[in-house]
C-alpha atoms as a PDB file:
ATOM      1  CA  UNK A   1      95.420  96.393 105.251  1.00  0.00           C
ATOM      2  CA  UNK A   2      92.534  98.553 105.450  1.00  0.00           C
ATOM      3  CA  UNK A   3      92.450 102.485 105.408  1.00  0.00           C
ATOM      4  CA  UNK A   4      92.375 103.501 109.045  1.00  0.00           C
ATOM      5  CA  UNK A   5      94.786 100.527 109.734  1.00  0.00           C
ATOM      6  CA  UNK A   6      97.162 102.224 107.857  1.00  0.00           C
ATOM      7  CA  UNK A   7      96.748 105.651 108.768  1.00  0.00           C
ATOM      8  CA  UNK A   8      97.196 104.294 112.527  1.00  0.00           C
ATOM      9  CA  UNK A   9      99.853 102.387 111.495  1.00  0.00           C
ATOM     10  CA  UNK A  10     101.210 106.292 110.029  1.00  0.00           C
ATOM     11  CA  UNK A  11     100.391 107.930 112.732  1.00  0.00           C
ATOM     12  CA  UNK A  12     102.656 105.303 114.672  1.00  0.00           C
ATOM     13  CA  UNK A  13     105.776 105.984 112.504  1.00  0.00           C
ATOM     14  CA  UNK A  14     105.331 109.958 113.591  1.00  0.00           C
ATOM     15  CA  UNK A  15     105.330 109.021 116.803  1.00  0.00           C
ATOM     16  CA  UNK A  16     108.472 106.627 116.856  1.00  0.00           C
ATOM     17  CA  UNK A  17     110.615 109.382 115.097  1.00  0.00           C
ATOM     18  CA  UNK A  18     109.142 111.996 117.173  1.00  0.00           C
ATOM     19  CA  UNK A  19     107.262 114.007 114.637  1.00  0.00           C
ATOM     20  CA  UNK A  20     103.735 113.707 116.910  1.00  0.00           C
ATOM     21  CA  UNK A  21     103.960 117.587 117.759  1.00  0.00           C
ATOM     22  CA  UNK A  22     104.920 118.862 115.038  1.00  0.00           C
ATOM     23  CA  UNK A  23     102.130 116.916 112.781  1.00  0.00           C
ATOM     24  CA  UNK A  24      99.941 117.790 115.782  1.00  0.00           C
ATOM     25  CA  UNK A  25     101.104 121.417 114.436  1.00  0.00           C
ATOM     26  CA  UNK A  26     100.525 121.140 111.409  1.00  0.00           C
ATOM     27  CA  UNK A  27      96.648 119.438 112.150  1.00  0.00           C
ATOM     28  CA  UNK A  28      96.504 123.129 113.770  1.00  0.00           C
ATOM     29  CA  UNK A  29      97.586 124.957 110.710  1.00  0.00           C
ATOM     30  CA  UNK A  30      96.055 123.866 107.873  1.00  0.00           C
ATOM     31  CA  UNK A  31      92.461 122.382 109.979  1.00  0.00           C
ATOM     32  CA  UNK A  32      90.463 125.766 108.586  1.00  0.00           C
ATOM     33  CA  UNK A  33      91.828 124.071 104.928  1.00  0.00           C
ATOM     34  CA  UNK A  34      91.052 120.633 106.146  1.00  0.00           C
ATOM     35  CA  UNK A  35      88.061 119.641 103.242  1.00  0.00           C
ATOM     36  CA  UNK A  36      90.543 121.207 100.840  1.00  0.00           C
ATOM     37  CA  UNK A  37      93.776 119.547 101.428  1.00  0.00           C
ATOM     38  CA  UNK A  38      91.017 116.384 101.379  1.00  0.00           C
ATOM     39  CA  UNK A  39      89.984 116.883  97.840  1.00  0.00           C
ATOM     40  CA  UNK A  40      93.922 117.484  96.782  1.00  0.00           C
ATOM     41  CA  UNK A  41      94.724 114.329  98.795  1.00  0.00           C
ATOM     42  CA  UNK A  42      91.539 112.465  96.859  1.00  0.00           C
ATOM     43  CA  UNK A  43      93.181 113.661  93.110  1.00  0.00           C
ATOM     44  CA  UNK A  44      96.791 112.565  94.205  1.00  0.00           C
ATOM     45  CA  UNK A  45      95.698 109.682  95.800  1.00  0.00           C
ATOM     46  CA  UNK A  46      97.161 107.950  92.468  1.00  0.00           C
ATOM     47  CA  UNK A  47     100.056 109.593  92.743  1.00  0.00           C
ATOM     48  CA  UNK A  48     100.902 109.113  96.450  1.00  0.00           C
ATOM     49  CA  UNK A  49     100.036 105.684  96.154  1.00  0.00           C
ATOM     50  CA  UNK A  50     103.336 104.625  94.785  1.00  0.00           C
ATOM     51  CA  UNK A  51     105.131 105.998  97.737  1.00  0.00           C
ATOM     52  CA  UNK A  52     102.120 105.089 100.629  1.00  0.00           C
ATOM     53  CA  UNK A  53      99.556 102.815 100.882  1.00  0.00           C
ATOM     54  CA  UNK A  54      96.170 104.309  98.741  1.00  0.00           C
ATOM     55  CA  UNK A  55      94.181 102.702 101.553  1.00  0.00           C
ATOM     56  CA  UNK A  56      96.023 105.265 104.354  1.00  0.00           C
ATOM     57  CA  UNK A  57      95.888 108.692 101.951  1.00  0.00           C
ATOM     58  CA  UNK A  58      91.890 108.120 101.266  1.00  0.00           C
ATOM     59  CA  UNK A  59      92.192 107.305 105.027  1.00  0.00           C
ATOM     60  CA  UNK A  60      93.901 110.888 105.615  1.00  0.00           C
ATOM     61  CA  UNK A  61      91.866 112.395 103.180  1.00  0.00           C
ATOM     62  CA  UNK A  62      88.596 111.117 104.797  1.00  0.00           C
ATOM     63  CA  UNK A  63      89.586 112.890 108.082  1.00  0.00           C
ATOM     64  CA  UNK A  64      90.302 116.030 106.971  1.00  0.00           C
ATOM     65  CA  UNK A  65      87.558 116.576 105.166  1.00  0.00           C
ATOM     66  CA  UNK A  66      85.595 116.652 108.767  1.00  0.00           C
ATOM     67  CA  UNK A  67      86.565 118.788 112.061  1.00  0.00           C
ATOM     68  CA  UNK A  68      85.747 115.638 114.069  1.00  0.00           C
ATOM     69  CA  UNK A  69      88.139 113.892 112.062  1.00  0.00           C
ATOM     70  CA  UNK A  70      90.961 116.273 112.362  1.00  0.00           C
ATOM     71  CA  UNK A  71      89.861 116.321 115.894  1.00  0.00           C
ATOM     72  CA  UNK A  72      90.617 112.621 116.017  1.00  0.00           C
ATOM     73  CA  UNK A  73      93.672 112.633 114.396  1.00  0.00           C
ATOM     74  CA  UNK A  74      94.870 114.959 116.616  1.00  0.00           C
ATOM     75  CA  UNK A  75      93.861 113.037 119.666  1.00  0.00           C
ATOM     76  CA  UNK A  76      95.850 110.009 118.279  1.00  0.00           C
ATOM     77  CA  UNK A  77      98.543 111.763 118.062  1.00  0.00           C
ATOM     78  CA  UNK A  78      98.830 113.669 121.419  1.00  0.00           C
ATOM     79  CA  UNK A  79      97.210 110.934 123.506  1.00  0.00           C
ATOM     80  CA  UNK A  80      99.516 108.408 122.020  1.00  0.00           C
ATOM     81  CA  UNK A  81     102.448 110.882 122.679  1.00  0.00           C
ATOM     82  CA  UNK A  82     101.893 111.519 126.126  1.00  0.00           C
ATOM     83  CA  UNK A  83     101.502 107.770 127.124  1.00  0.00           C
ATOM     84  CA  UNK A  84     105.216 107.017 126.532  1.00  0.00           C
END
C-alpha cells in the first residue's frame, strides 16, 4: 500500500468513528506548527511504524510540512464528512 493510500485509508477510519471534526480541529490548531510536527513525525516514523503503516506517517508527515497539504487534508476530511 502506498503512502497517500494509507493516509486516505486513515483519514477514512476518522471518519467512520466520527473523529472528522475534531481532527479537522486539530489540522486548525497545530497548522502554524505544521513543518514541525512534520520533522517529529519524520524521526518517529520508526517508532510509529510498529503501530501504523510507515508508508501513511511519511504520508502525514509530507502534508504537514506544506499549507496546501494541510489544506488538503482538511478538505478530505470535511468534504468527505459532509457527503454522508
Amino acid at each position: 500500500m502506498d503512502g497517500q493510500a494509507a493516509l486516505n485509508a486513515w483519514i477514512e477510519s476518522l471518519r467512520v468513528r466520527g473523529l472528522a471534526d475534531a481532527a479537522s480541529t486539530a489540522l486548525d490548531l497545530i497548522e502554524p506548527l505544521g513543518p514541525l510536527g512534520a520533522g517529529v513525525l519524520q524521526v518517529g516514523a520508526p517508532l510509529l511504524g510498529l503501530v501504523v503503516p510507515r508508508s501513511a506517517v511519511m504520508a502525514l508527515a509530507d502534508a504537514l510540512d506544506t499549507p496546501e497539504g494541510i489544506q488538503q487534508l482538511r478538505a478530505q476530511l470535511t468534504d468527505e464528512d459532509e457527503a454522508t
